[in-house]
C-alpha atoms as a PDB file:
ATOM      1  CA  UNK A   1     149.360  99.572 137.110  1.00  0.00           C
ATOM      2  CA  UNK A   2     148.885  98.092 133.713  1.00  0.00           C
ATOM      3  CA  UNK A   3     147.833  94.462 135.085  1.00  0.00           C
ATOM      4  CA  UNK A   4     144.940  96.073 137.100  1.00  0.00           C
ATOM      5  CA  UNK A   5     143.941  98.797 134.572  1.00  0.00           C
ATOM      6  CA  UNK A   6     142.093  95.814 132.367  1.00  0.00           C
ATOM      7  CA  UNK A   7     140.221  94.865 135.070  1.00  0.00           C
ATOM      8  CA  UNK A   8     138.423  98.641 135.820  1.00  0.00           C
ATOM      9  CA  UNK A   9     138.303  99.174 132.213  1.00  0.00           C
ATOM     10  CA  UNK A  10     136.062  96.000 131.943  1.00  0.00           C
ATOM     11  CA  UNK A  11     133.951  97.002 134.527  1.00  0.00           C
ATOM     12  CA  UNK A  12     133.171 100.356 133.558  1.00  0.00           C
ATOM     13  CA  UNK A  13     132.047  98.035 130.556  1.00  0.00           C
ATOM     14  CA  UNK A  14     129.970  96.083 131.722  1.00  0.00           C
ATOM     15  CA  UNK A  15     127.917  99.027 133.455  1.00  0.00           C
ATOM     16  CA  UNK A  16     127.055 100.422 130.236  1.00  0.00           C
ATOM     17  CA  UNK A  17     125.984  96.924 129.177  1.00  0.00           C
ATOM     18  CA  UNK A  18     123.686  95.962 131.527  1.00  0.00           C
ATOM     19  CA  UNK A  19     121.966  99.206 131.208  1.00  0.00           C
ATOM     20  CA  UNK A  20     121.602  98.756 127.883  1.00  0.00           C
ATOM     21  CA  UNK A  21     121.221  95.479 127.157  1.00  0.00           C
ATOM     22  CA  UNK A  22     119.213  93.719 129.725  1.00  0.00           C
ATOM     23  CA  UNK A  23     115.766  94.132 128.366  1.00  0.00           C
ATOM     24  CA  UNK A  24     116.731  92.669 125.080  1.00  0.00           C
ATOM     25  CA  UNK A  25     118.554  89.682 127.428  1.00  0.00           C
ATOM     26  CA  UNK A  26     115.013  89.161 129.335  1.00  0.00           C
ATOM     27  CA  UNK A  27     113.144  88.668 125.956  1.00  0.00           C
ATOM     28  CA  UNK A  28     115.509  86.545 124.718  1.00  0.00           C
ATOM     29  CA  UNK A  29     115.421  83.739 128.214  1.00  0.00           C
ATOM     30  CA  UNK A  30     111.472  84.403 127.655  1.00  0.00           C
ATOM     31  CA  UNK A  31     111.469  83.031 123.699  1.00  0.00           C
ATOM     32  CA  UNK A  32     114.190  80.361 124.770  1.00  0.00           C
ATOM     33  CA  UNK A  33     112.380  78.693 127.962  1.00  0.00           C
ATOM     34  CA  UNK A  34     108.485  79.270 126.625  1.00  0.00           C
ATOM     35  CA  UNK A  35     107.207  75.529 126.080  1.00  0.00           C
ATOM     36  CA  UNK A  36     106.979  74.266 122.407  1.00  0.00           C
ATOM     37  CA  UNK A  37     102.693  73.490 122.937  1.00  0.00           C
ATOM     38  CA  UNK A  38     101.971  76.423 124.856  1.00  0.00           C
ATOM     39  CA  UNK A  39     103.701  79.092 123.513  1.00  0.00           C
ATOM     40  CA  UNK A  40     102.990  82.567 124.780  1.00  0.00           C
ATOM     41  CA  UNK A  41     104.659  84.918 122.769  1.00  0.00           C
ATOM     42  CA  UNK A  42     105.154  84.744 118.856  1.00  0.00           C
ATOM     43  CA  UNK A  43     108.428  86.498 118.211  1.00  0.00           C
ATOM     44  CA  UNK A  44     110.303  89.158 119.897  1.00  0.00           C
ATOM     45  CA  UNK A  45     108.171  92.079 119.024  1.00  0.00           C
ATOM     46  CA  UNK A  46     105.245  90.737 120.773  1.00  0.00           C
ATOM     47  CA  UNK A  47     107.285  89.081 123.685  1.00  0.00           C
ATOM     48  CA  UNK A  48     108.049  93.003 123.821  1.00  0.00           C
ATOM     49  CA  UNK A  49     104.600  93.952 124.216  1.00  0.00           C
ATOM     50  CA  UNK A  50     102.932  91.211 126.155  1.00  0.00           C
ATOM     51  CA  UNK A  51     105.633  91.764 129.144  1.00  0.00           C
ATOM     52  CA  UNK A  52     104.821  95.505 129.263  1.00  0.00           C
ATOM     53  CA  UNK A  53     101.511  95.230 128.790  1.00  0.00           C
ATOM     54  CA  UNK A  54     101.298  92.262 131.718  1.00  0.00           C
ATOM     55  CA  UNK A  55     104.228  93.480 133.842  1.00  0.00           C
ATOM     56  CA  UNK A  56     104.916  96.695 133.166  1.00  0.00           C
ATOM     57  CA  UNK A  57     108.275  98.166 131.511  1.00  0.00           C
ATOM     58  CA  UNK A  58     110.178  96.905 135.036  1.00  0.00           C
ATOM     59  CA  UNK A  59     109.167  93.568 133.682  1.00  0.00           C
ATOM     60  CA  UNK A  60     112.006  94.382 131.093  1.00  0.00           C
ATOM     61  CA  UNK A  61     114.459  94.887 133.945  1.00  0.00           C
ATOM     62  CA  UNK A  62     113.187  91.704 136.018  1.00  0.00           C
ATOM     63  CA  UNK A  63     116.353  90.191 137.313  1.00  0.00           C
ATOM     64  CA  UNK A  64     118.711  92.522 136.577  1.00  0.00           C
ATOM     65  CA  UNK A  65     119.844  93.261 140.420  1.00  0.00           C
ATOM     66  CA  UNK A  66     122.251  90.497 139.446  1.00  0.00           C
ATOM     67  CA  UNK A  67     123.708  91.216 136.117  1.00  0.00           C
ATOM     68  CA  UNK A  68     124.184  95.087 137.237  1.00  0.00           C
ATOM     69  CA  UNK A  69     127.030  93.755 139.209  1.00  0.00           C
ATOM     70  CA  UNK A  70     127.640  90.373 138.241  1.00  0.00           C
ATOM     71  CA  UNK A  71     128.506  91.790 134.377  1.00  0.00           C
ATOM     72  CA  UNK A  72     130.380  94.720 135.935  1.00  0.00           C
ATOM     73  CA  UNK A  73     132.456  91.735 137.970  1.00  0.00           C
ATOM     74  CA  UNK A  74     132.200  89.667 134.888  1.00  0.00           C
ATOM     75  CA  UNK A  75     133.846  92.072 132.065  1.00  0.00           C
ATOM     76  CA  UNK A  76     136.289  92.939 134.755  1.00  0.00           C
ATOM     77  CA  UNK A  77     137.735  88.990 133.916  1.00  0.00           C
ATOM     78  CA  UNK A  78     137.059  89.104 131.038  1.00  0.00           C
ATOM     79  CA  UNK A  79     138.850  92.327 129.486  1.00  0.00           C
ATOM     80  CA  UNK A  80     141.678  91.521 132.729  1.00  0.00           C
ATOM     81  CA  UNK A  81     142.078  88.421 131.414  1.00  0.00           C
ATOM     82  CA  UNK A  82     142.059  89.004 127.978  1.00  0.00           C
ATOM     83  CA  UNK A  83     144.557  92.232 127.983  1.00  0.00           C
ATOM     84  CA  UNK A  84     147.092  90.202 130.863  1.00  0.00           C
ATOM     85  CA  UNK A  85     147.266  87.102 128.994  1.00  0.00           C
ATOM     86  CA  UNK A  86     147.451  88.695 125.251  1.00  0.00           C
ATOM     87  CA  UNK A  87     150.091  90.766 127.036  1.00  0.00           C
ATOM     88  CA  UNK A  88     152.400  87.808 127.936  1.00  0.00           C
ATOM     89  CA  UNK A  89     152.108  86.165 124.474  1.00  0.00           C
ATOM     90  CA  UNK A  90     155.102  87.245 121.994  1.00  0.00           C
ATOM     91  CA  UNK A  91     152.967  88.866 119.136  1.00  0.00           C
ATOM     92  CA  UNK A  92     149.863  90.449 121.374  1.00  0.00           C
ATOM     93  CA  UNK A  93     148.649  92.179 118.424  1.00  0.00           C
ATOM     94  CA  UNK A  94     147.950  89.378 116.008  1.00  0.00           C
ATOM     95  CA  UNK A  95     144.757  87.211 115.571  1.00  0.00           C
ATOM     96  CA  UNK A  96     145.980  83.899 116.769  1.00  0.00           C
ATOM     97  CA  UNK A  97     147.110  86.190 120.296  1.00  0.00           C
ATOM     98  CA  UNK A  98     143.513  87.221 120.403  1.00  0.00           C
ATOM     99  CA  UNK A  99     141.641  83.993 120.186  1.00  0.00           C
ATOM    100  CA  UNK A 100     144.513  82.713 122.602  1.00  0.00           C
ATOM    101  CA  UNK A 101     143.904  85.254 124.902  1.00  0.00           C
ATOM    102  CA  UNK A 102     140.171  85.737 124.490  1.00  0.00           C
ATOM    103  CA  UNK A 103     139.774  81.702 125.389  1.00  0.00           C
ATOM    104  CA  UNK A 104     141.568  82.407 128.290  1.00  0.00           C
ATOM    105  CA  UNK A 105     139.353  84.713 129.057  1.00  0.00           C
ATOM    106  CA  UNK A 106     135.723  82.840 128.620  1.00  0.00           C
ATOM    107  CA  UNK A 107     137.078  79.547 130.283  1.00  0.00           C
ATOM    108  CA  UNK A 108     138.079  81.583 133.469  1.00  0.00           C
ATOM    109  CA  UNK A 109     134.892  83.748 133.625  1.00  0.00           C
ATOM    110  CA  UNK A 110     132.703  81.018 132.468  1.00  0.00           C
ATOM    111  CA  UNK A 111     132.952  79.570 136.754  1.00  0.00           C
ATOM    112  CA  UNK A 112     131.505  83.189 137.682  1.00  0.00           C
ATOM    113  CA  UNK A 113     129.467  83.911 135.283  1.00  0.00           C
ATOM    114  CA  UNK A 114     127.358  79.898 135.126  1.00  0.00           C
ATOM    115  CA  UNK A 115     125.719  80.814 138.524  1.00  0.00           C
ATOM    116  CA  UNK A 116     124.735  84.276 137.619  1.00  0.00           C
ATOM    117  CA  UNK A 117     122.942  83.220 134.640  1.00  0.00           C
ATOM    118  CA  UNK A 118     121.193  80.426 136.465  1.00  0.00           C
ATOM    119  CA  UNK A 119     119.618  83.123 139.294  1.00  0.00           C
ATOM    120  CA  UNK A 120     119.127  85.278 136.324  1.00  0.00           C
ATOM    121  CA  UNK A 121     116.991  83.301 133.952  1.00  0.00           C
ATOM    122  CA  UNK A 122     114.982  81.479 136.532  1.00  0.00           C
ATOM    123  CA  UNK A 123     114.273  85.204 138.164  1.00  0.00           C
ATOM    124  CA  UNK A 124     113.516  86.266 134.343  1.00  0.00           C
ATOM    125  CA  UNK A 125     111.311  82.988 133.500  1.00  0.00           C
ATOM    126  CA  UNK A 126     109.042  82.641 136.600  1.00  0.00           C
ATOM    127  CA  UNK A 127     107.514  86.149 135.756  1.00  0.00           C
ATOM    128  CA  UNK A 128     106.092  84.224 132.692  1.00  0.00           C
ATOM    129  CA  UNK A 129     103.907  82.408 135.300  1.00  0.00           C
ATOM    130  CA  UNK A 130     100.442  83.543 136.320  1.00  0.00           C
ATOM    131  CA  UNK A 131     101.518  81.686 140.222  1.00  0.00           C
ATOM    132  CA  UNK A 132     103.051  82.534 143.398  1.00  0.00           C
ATOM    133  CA  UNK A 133     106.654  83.934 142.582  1.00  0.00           C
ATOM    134  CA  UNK A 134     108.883  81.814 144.099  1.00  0.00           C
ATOM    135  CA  UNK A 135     111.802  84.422 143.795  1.00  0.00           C
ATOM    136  CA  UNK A 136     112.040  87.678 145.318  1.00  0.00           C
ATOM    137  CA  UNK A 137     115.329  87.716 143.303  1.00  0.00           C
ATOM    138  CA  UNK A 138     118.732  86.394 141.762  1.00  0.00           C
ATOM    139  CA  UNK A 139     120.490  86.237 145.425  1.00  0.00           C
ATOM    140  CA  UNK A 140     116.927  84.807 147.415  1.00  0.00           C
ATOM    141  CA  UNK A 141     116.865  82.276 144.398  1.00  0.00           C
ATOM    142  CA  UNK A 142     120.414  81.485 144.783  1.00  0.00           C
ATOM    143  CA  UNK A 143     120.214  81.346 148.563  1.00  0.00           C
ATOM    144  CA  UNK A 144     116.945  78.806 148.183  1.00  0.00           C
ATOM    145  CA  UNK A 145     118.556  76.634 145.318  1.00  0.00           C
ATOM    146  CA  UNK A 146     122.081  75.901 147.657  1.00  0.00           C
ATOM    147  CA  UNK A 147     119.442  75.632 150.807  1.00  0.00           C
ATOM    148  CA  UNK A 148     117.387  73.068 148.735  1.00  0.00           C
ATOM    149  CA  UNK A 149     120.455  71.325 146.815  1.00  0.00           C
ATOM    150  CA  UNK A 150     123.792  72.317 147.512  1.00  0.00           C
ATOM    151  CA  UNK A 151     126.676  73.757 146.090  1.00  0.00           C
ATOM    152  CA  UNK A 152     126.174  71.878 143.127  1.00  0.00           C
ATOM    153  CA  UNK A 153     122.678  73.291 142.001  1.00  0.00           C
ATOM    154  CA  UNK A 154     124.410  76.412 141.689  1.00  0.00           C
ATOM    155  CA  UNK A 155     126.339  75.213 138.804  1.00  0.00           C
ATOM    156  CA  UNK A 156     124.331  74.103 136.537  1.00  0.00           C
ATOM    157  CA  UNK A 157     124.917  74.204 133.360  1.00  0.00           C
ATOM    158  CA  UNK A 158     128.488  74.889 133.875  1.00  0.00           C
ATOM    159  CA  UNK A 159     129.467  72.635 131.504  1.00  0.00           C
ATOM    160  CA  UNK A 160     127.224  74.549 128.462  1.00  0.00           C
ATOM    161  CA  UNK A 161     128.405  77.711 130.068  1.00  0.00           C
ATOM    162  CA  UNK A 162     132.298  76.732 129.206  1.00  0.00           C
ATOM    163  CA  UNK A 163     131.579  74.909 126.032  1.00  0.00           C
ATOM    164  CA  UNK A 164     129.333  78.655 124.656  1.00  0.00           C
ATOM    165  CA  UNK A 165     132.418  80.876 126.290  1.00  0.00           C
ATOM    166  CA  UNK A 166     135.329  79.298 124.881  1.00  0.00           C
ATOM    167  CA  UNK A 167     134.524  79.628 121.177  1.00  0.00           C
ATOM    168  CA  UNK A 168     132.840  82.697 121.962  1.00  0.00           C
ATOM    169  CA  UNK A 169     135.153  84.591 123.550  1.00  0.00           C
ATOM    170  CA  UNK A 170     137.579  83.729 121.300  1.00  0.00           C
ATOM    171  CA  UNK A 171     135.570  84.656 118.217  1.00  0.00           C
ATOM    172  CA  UNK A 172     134.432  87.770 119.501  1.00  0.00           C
ATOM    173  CA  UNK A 173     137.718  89.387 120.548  1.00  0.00           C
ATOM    174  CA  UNK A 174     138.930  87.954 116.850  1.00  0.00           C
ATOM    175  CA  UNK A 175     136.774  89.478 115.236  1.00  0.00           C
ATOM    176  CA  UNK A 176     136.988  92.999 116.742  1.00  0.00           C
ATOM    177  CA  UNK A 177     140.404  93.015 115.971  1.00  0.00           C
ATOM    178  CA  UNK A 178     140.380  92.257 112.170  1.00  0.00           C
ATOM    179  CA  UNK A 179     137.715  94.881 111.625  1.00  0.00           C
ATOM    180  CA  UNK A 180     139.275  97.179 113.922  1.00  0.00           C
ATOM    181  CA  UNK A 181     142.763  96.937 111.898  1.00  0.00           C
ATOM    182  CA  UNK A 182     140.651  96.748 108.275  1.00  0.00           C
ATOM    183  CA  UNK A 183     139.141  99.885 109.215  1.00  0.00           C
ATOM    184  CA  UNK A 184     141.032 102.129 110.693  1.00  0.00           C
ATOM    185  CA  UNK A 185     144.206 104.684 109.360  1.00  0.00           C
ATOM    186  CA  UNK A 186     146.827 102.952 107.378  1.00  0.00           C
ATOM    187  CA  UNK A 187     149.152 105.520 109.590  1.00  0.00           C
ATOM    188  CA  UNK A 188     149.484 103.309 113.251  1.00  0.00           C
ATOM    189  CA  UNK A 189     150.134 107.070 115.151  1.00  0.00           C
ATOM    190  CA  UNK A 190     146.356 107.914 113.993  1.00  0.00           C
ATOM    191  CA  UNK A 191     143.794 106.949 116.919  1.00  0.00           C
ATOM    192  CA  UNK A 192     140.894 104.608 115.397  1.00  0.00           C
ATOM    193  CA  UNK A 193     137.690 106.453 115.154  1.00  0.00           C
ATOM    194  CA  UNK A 194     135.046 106.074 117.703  1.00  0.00           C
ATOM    195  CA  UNK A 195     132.698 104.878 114.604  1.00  0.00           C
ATOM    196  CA  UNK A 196     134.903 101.988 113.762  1.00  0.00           C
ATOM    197  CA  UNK A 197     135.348 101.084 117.654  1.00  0.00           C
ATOM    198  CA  UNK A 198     130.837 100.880 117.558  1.00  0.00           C
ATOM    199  CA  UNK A 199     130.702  98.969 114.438  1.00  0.00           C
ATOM    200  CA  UNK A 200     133.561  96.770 115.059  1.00  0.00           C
ATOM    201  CA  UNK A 201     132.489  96.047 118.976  1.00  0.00           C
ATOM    202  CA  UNK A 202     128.631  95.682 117.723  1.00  0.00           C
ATOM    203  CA  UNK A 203     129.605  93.462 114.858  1.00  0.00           C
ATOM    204  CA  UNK A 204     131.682  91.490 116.712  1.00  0.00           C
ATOM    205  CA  UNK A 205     128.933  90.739 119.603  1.00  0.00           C
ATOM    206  CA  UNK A 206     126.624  89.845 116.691  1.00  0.00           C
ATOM    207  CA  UNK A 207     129.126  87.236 115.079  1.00  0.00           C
ATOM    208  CA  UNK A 208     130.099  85.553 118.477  1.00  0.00           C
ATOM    209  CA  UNK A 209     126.477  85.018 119.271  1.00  0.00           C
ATOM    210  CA  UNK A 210     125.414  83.590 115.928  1.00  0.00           C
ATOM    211  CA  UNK A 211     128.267  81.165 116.248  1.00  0.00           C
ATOM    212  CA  UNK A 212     127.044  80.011 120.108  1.00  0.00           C
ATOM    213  CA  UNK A 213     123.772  80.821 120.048  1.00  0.00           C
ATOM    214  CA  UNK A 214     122.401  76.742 119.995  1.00  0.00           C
ATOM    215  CA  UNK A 215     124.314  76.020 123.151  1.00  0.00           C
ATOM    216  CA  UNK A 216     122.816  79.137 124.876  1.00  0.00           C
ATOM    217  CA  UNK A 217     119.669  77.942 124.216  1.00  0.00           C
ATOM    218  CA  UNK A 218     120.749  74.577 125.595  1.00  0.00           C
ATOM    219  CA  UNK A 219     122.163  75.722 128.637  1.00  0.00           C
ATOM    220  CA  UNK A 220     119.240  78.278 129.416  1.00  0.00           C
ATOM    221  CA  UNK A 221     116.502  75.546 129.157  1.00  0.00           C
ATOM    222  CA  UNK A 222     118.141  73.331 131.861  1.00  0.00           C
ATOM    223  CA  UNK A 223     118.744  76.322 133.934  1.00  0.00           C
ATOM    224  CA  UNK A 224     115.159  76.955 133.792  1.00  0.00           C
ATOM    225  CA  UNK A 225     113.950  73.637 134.022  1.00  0.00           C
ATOM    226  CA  UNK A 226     111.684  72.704 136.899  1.00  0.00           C
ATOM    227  CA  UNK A 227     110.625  76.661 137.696  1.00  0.00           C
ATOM    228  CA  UNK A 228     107.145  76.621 136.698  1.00  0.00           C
ATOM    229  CA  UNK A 229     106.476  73.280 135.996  1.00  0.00           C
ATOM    230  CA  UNK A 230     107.961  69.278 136.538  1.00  0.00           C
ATOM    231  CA  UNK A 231     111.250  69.200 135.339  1.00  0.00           C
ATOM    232  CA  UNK A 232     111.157  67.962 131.597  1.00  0.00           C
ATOM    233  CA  UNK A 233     115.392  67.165 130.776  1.00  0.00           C
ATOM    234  CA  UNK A 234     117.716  64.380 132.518  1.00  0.00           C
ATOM    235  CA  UNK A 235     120.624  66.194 131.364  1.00  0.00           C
ATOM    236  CA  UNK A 236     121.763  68.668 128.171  1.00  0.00           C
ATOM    237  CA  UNK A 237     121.750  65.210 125.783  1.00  0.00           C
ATOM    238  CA  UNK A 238     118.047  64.889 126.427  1.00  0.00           C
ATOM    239  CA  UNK A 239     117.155  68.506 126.244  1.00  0.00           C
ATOM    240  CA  UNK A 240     119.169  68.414 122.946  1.00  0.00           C
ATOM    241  CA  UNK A 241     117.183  65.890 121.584  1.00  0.00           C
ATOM    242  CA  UNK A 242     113.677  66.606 122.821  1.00  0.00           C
ATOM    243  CA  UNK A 243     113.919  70.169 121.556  1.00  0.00           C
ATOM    244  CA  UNK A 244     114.782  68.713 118.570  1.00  0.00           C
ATOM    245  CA  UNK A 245     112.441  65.909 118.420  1.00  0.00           C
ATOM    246  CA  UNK A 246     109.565  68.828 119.160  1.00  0.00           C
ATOM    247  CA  UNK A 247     110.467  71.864 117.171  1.00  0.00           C
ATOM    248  CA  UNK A 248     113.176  70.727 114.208  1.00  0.00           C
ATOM    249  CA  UNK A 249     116.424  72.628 113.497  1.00  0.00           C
ATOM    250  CA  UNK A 250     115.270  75.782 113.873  1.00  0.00           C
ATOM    251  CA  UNK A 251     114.248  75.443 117.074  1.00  0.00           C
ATOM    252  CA  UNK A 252     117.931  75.788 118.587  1.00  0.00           C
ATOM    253  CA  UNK A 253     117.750  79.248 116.880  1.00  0.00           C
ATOM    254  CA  UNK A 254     114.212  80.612 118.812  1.00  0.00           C
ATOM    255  CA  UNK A 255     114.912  84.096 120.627  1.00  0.00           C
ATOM    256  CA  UNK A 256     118.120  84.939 118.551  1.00  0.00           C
ATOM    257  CA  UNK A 257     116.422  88.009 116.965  1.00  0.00           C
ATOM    258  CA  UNK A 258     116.143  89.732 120.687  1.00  0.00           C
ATOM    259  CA  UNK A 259     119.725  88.478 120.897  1.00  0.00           C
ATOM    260  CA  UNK A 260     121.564  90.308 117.745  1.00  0.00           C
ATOM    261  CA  UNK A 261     119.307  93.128 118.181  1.00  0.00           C
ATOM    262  CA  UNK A 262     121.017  93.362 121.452  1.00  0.00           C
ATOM    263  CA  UNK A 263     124.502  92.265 121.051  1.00  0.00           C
ATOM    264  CA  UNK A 264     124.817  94.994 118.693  1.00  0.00           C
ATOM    265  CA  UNK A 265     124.683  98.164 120.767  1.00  0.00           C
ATOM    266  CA  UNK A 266     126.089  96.093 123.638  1.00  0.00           C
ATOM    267  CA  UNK A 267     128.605  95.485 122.416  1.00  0.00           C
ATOM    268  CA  UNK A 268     129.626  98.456 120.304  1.00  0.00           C
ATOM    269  CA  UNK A 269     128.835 100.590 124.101  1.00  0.00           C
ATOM    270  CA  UNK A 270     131.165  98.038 125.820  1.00  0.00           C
ATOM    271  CA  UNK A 271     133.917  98.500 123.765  1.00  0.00           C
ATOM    272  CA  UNK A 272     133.766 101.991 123.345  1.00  0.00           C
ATOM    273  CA  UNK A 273     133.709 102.575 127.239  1.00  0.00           C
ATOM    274  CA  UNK A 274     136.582 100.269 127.373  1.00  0.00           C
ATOM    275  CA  UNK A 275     138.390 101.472 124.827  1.00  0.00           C
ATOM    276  CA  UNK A 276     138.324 105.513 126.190  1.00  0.00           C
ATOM    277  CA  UNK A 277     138.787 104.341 129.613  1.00  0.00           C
ATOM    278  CA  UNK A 278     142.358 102.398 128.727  1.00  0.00           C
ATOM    279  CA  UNK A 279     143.116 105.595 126.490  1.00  0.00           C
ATOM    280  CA  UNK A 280     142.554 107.962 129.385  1.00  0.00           C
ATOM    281  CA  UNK A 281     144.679 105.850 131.729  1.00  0.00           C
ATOM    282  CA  UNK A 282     147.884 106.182 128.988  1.00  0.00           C
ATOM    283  CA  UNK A 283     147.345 109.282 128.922  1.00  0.00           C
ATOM    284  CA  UNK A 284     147.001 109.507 132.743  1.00  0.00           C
ATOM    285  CA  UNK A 285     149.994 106.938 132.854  1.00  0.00           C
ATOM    286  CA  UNK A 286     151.955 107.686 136.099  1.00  0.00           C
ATOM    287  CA  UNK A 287     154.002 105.280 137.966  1.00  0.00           C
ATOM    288  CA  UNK A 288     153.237 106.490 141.095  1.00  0.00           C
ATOM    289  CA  UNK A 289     149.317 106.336 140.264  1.00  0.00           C
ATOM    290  CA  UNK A 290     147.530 103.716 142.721  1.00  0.00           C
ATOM    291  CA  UNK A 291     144.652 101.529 141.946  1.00  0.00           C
ATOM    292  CA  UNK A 292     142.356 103.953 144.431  1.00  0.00           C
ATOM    293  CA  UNK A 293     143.697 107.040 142.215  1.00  0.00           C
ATOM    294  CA  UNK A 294     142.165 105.167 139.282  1.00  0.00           C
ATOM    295  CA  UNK A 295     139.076 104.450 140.739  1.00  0.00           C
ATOM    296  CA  UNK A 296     138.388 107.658 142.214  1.00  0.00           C
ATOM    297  CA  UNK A 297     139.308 109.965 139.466  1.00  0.00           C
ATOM    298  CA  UNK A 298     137.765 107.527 136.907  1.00  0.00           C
ATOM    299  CA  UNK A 299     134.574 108.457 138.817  1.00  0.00           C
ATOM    300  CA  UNK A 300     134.654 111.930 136.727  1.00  0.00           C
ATOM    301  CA  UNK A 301     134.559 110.572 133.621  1.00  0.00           C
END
């Protein structure tokens, strides 16, 4: 039971993520993917606004069909991953284990989760447009991108998507951990407190973000280039250096105050439901228990 439990644990996860998170995520693709000379929003608080105000509060939500269950699929990889692989190492419970085990986790994830995000942001961007939308949503756009291109269209930015998971993964699960351990009872039969799970699982969302944040940015401007306009990037080299060349430093940091305002409660809600799920399955722990017995009684909780 234990190899599976991960998985459902994750999902539950990312459920409560989504929900929360995804009108912070479509701010954030809005700030990234806006063009340098015609900006239309000038930081997240009025990016907030204008969308509303233009698009109502489902505007917020635009896209979100495939998050809702790609993130739910997603976190089920990443936590089954994570716990099956940290498992299998000889010290589980130590740092290096967990930035093992959480790199594991991105690089494997990172092959579902590239053409998500591509159907995602370019459902998210063209609502910025005043034209004919071209998407009635992530699976139509997917559907007209491998009708149009291929299988390979639905990959890009693959490459940016492993090269941000990776480090990020690793970091984040790191990170939980230490503050977890710094924080809790010195007495290892006392459960952490549900406080220390939020800060610890919002802290560390916050701190794997900052640290990837410049190849998100990256990744979600050639995922969006060519949606409402003529392509502008060959290839992540040129989009590197033409963001560069037009906005300076800074520029690879544009959107990240949407971002850590949502990592945190993301991430402090996905751990949390994580965290009491695998605590009421030890509890629950039967050797007889089958994965439908999980599902269905998990439905009460």
């Amino acid at each position: 039971m234990e190899n599976y439990i991960d998985f459902i644990a994750g999902c539950f996860g990312g459920c409560a993520a989504v929900i929360v998170g995804h009108p912070f995520d479509t701010v954030k693709v809005r700030l990234q993917t806006q063009s340098p000379g015609a900006k239309l929003y000038r930081g997240t608080f009025d990016c907030f606004r204008k969308i509303v105000q233009k698009e109502t509060a489902h505007g917020l939500y635009r896209g979100m069909a495939s998050p809702l269950y790609g993130l739910a699929f997603i976190n089920a990889v990443v936590f089954g991953v994570q716990g099956n692989v940290s498992r299998r190492l000889t010290n589980p419970n130590t740092l290096t284990s967990q930035a093992i085990s959480g790199a594991s986790a991105g690089f494997v994830q990172s092959f579902i989760c590239s053409p998500m995000e591509l159907a995602k942001t370019r459902v998210q961007v063209q609502g910025a447009s005043l034209g004919e939308q071209k998407f009635k949503g992530p699976f139509d756009c997917l559907c007209k991108m491998y009708k149009a291109e291929g299988v390979k269209s639905l990959f890009r930015g693959l490459t940016l998507t492993i090269c941000r998971e990776i480090p990020g993964f690793s970091s984040y699960f790191v990170c939980y951990k230490y503050l977890c351990d710094k924080f809790s009872p010195v007495d290892p039969k006392m459960e952490k407190s549900i406080y220390v799970m939020l800060f610890a699982g919002g802290f560390a969302g916050v701190f794997s973000w900052i640290s990837t944040y410049p190849i998100d940015l990256v990744k979600s401007r050639i995922q969006a280039d060519g949606v409402n306009a003529r392509p502008m990037y060959s290839g992540a080299i040129d989009c590197i250096k033409k963001s560069y060349n037009s906005e300076g430093p800074r520029g690879f940091f544009r959107g990240i105050n949407s971002t850590l305002l949502r990592a945190f409660p993301v991430n402090a809600v996905t751990f949390v439901t994580v965290e009491i799920f695998l605590e009421w399955a030890k509890v629950n722990n039967d050797d007889n228990l089958t994965l439908a017995d999980v599902v269905q009684e998990s439905a009460y909780l």
